[in-house]
Protein backbone atom coordinates (compact mmCIF):
# COMPACT_ATOMS: atom_id res chain seq x y z
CA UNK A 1 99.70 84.45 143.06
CA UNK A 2 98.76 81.51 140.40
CA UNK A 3 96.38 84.57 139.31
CA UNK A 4 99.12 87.20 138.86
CA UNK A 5 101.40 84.28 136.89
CA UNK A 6 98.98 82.98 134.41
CA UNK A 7 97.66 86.45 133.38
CA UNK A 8 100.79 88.28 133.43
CA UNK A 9 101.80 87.94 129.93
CA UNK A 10 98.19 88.87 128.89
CA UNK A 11 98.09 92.27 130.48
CA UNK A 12 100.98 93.02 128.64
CA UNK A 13 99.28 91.99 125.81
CA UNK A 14 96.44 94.03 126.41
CA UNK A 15 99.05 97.15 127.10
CA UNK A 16 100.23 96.23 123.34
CA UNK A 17 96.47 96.83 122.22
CA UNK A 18 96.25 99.91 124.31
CA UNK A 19 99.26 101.49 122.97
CA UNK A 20 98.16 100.65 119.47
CA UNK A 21 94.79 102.01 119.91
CA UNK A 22 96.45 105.07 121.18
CA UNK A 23 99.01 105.65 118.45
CA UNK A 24 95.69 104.63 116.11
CA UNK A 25 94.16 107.94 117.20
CA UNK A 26 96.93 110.38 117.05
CA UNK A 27 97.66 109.10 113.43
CA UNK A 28 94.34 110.27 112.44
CA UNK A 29 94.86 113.49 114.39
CA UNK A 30 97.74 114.08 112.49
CA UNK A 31 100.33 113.41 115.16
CA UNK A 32 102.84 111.05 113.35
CA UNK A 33 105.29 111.63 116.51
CA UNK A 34 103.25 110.33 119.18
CA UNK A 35 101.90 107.51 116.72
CA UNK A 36 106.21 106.31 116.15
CA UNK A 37 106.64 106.06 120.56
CA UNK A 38 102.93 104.57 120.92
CA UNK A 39 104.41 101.41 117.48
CA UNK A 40 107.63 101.56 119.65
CA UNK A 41 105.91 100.54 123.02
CA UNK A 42 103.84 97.85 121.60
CA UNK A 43 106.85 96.35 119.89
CA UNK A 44 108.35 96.26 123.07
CA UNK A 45 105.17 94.84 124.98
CA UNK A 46 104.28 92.36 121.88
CA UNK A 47 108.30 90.98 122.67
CA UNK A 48 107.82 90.43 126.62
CA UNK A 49 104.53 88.80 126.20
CA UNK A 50 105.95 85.82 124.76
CA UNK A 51 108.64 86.22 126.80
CA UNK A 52 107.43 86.39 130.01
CA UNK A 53 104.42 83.62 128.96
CA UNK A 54 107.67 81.53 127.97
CA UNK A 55 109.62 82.07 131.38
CA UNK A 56 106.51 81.61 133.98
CA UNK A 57 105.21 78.39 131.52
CA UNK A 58 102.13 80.09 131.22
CA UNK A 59 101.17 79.74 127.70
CA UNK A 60 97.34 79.06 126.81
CA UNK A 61 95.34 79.54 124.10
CA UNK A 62 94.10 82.77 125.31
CA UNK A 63 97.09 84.29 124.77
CA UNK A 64 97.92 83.02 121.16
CA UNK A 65 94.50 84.89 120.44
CA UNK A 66 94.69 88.07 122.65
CA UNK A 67 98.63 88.53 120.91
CA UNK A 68 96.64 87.97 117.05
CA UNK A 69 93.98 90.41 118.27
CA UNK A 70 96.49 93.11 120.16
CA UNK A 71 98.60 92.88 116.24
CA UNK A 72 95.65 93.81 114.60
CA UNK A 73 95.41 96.91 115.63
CA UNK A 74 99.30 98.16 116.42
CA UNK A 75 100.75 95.88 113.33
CA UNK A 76 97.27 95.96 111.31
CA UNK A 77 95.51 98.98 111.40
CA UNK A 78 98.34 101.33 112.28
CA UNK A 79 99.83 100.73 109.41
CA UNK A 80 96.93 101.14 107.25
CA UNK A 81 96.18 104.79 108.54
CA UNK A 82 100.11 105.48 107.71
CA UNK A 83 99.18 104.61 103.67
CA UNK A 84 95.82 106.37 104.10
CA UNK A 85 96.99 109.16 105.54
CA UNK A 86 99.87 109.41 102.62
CA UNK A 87 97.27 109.04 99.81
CA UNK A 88 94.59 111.46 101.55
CA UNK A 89 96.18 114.65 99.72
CA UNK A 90 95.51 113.18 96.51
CA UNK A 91 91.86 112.74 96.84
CA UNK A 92 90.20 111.16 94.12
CA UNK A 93 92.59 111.70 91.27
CA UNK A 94 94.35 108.96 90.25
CA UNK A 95 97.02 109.00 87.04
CA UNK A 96 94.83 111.96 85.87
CA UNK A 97 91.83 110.48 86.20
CA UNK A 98 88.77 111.58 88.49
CA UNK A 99 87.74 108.44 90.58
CA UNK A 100 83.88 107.86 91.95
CA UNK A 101 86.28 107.33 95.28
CA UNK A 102 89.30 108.70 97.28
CA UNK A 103 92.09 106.64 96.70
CA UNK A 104 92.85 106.95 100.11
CA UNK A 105 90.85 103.98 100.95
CA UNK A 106 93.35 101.84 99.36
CA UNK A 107 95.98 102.04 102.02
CA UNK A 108 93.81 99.98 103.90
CA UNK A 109 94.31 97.11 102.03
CA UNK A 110 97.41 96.87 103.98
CA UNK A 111 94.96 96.46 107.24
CA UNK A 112 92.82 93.72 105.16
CA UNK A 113 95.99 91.48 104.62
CA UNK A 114 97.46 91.96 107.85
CA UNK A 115 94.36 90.72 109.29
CA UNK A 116 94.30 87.60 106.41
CA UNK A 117 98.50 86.89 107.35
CA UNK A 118 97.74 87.22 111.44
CA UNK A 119 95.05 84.31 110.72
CA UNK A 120 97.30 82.15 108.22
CA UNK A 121 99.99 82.19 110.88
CA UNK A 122 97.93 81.05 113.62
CA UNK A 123 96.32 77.83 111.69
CA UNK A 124 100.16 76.98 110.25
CA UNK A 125 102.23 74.88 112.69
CA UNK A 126 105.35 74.92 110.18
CA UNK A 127 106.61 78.61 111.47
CA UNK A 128 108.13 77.97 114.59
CA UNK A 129 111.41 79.02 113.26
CA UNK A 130 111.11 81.07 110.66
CA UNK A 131 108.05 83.13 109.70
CA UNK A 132 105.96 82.51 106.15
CA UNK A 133 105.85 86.09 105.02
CA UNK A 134 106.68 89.58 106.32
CA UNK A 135 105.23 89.88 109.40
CA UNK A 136 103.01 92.41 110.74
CA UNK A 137 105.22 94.35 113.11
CA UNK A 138 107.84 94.29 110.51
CA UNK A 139 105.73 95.86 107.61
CA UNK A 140 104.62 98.20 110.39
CA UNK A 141 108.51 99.96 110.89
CA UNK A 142 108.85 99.68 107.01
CA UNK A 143 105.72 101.58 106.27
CA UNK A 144 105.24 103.94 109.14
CA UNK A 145 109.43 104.46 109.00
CA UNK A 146 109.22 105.75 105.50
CA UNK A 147 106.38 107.36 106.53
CA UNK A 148 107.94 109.10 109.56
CA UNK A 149 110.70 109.82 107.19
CA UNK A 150 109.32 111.70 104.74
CA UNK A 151 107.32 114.05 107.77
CA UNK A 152 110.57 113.98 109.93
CA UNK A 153 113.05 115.32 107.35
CA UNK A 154 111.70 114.94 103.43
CA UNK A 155 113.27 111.81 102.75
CA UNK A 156 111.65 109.55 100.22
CA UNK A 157 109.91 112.55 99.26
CA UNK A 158 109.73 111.22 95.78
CA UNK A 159 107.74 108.30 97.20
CA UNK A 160 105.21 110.63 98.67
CA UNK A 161 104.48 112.68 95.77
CA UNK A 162 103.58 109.92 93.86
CA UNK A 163 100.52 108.32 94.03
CA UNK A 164 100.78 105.77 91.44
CA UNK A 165 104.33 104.56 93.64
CA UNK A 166 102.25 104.59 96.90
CA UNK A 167 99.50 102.21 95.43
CA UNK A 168 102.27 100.00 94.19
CA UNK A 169 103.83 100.17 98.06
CA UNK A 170 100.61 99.23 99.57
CA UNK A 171 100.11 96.04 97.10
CA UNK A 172 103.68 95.12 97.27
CA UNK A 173 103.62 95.36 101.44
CA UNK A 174 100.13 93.33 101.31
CA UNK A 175 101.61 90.63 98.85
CA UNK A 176 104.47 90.48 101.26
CA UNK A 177 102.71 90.17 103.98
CA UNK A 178 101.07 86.44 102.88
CA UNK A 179 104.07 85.52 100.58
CA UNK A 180 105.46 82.23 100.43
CA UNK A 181 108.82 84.02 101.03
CA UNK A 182 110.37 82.33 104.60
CA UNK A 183 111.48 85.52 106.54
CA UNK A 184 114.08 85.02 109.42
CA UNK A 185 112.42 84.59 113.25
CA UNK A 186 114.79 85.52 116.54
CA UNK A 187 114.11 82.39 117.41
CA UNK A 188 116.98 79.83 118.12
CA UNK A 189 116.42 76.22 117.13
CA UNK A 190 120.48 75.42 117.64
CA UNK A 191 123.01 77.04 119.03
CA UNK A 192 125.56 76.41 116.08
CA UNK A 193 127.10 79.28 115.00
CA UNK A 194 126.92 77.34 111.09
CA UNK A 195 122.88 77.14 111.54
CA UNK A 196 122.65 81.39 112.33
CA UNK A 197 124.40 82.67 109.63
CA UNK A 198 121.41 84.41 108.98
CA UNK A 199 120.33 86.19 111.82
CA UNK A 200 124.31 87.34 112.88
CA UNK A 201 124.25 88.59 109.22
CA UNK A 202 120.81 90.33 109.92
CA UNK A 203 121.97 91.54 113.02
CA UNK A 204 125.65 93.05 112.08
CA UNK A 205 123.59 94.72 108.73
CA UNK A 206 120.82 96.06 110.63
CA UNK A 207 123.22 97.76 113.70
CA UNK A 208 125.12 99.18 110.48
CA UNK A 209 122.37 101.06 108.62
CA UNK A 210 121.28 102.17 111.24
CA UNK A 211 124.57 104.28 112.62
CA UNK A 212 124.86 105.20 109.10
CA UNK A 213 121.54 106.61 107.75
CA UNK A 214 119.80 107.05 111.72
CA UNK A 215 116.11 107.44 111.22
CA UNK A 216 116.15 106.83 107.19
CA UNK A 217 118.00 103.87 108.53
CA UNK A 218 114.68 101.97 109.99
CA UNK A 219 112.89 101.32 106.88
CA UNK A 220 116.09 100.48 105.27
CA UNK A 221 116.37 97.79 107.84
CA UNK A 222 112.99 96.05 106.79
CA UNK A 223 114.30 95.91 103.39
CA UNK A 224 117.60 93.96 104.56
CA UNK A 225 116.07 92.09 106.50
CA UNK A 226 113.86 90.82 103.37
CA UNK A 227 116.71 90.83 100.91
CA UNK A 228 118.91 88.89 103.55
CA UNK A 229 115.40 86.04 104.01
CA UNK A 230 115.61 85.35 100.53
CA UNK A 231 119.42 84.61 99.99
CA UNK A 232 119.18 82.38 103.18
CA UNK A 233 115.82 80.67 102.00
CA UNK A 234 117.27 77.09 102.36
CA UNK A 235 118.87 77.69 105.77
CA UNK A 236 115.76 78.73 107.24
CA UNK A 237 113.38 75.60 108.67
C-alpha cells in the first residue's frame, strides 16, 4: 500500500512523458490533431501529479525531477516540432537569401530554452507563488494553438506565410520563456479576495475569449495571461 502511495503521483508523471512522446511522433507524422489531445492529456496528468503528490504527502525529490524530465518532452520538445514543422516549407531561404541550412532548425531553439527555463526553475526557491517567466506548458498552448489554428481553419495565416515573423515568434517565445517577467501561478498563498485580483481577472478574461473566438481563443489566452502578469507585477510574490 505505502508502495502504491509514494509512487502514485510518479506514474502519472510518467503517463505525462508517455503522452508527450506520443503526441512527439504524430507531430512529425504530420498529425497535428492527435498531437493537440496527446498536449491536452499531459496537461491534465502534469496538474494531478502535484496534486495527488500534495494530497497523499508524498513529495520527494524524485518527483521534482521525473515532473522537469516528463516537461521536457510534452512542454519542451513538442513545442519545438510545432515551429519546425511551420518553418519546414520554407527550406533554406530566408528573406531571399539561400542559407548553407534549413531554417527549420531554428524552431528548436524553443526546445533549447525550455530545457535552460525547466532547470532555472528547479535551482530558484523564490517561485512558489508566482512563476519567473512563461512557463513551459503555457508557451506550449500558445505555440501549438496558433499552430493548430492556422491547420484547423487558416487563422493567423499571415503568421505562417512569413518566415521572417515565425523566427521572430520562436525568439520572442524563448526570451519569454527565461524572462525576468513574474507570470501568475494557480497557486493560493491567501485566501483574500484583495491578494487574487490577478488570477479572478485571469480567470473571468480567459473563460471570455474563449466563448468568443473558440479555438482561435487558446492562443489568445496565453497572450492575456502575459499581458495581465505584467500589469499585476507588484501583486505577485
Amino acid at each position: 500500500m505505502n508502495f502504491i502511495k509514494n509512487n502514485l503521483a510518479n506514474a502519472i508523471t510518467l503517463g505525462n512523458l508517455f503522452s508527450g512522446s506520443v503526441g512527439a511522433i504524430h507531430l512529425i507524422l504530420g498529425d497535428y490533431q492527435t498531437t493537440a489531445i496527446c498536449i491536452i492529456l499531459s496537461l491534465i496528468l502534469d496538474f494531478f501529479d502535484g496534486f495527488v503528490a500534495r494530497a497523499l504527502k508524498a513529495n520527494s525529490n524524485l518527483g521534482v525531477q521525473l515532473d522537469s524530465l516528463a516537461d521536457m518532452v510534452s512542454f519542451g520538445l513538442v513545442p519545438g516540432l510545432a515551429m519546425y514543422a511551420a518553418l519546414e516549407p520554407f527550406g533554406n531561404i530566408f528573406l531571399g537569401t539561400e542559407l548553407p541550412f534549413e531554417i527549420k532548425y531554428l524552431g528548436l531553439f524553443v526546445t533549447l530554452f525550455s530545457c535552460l527555463r525547466l532547470a532555472i526553475f528547479n535551482l530558484d526557491e523564490d517561485q512558489k507563488y508566482y512563476f519567473k517567466g512563461l512557463n513551459t506548458p503555457s508557451n506550449t498552448i500558445l505555440l501549438f494553438g496558433l499552430y493548430y489554428a492556422q491547420k484547423e481553419s487558416g487563422d493567423f495565416r499571415f503568421l505562417f506565410e512569413n518566415p521572417l515573423l515565425l523566427i521572430l515568434l520562436t525568439a520572442f517565445s524563448s526570451w519569454l520563456l527565461i524572462s525576468p517577467i513574474k507570470m501568475i501561478a494557480m497557486k493560493f498563498k491567501s485566501m483574500k479576495l484583495q491578494d487574487n485580483y490577478p488570477k479572478i481577472a485571469l480567470l473571468i478574461g480567459s473563460v471570455i475569449l474563449l466563448i468568443l473566438f473558440k479555438t482561435v481563443g487558446i492562443p489568445m489566452v496565453i497572450i492575456y495571461y502575459i499581458l495581465i502578469s505584467i500589469i499585476f507585477q507588484k501583486q505577485l510574490n
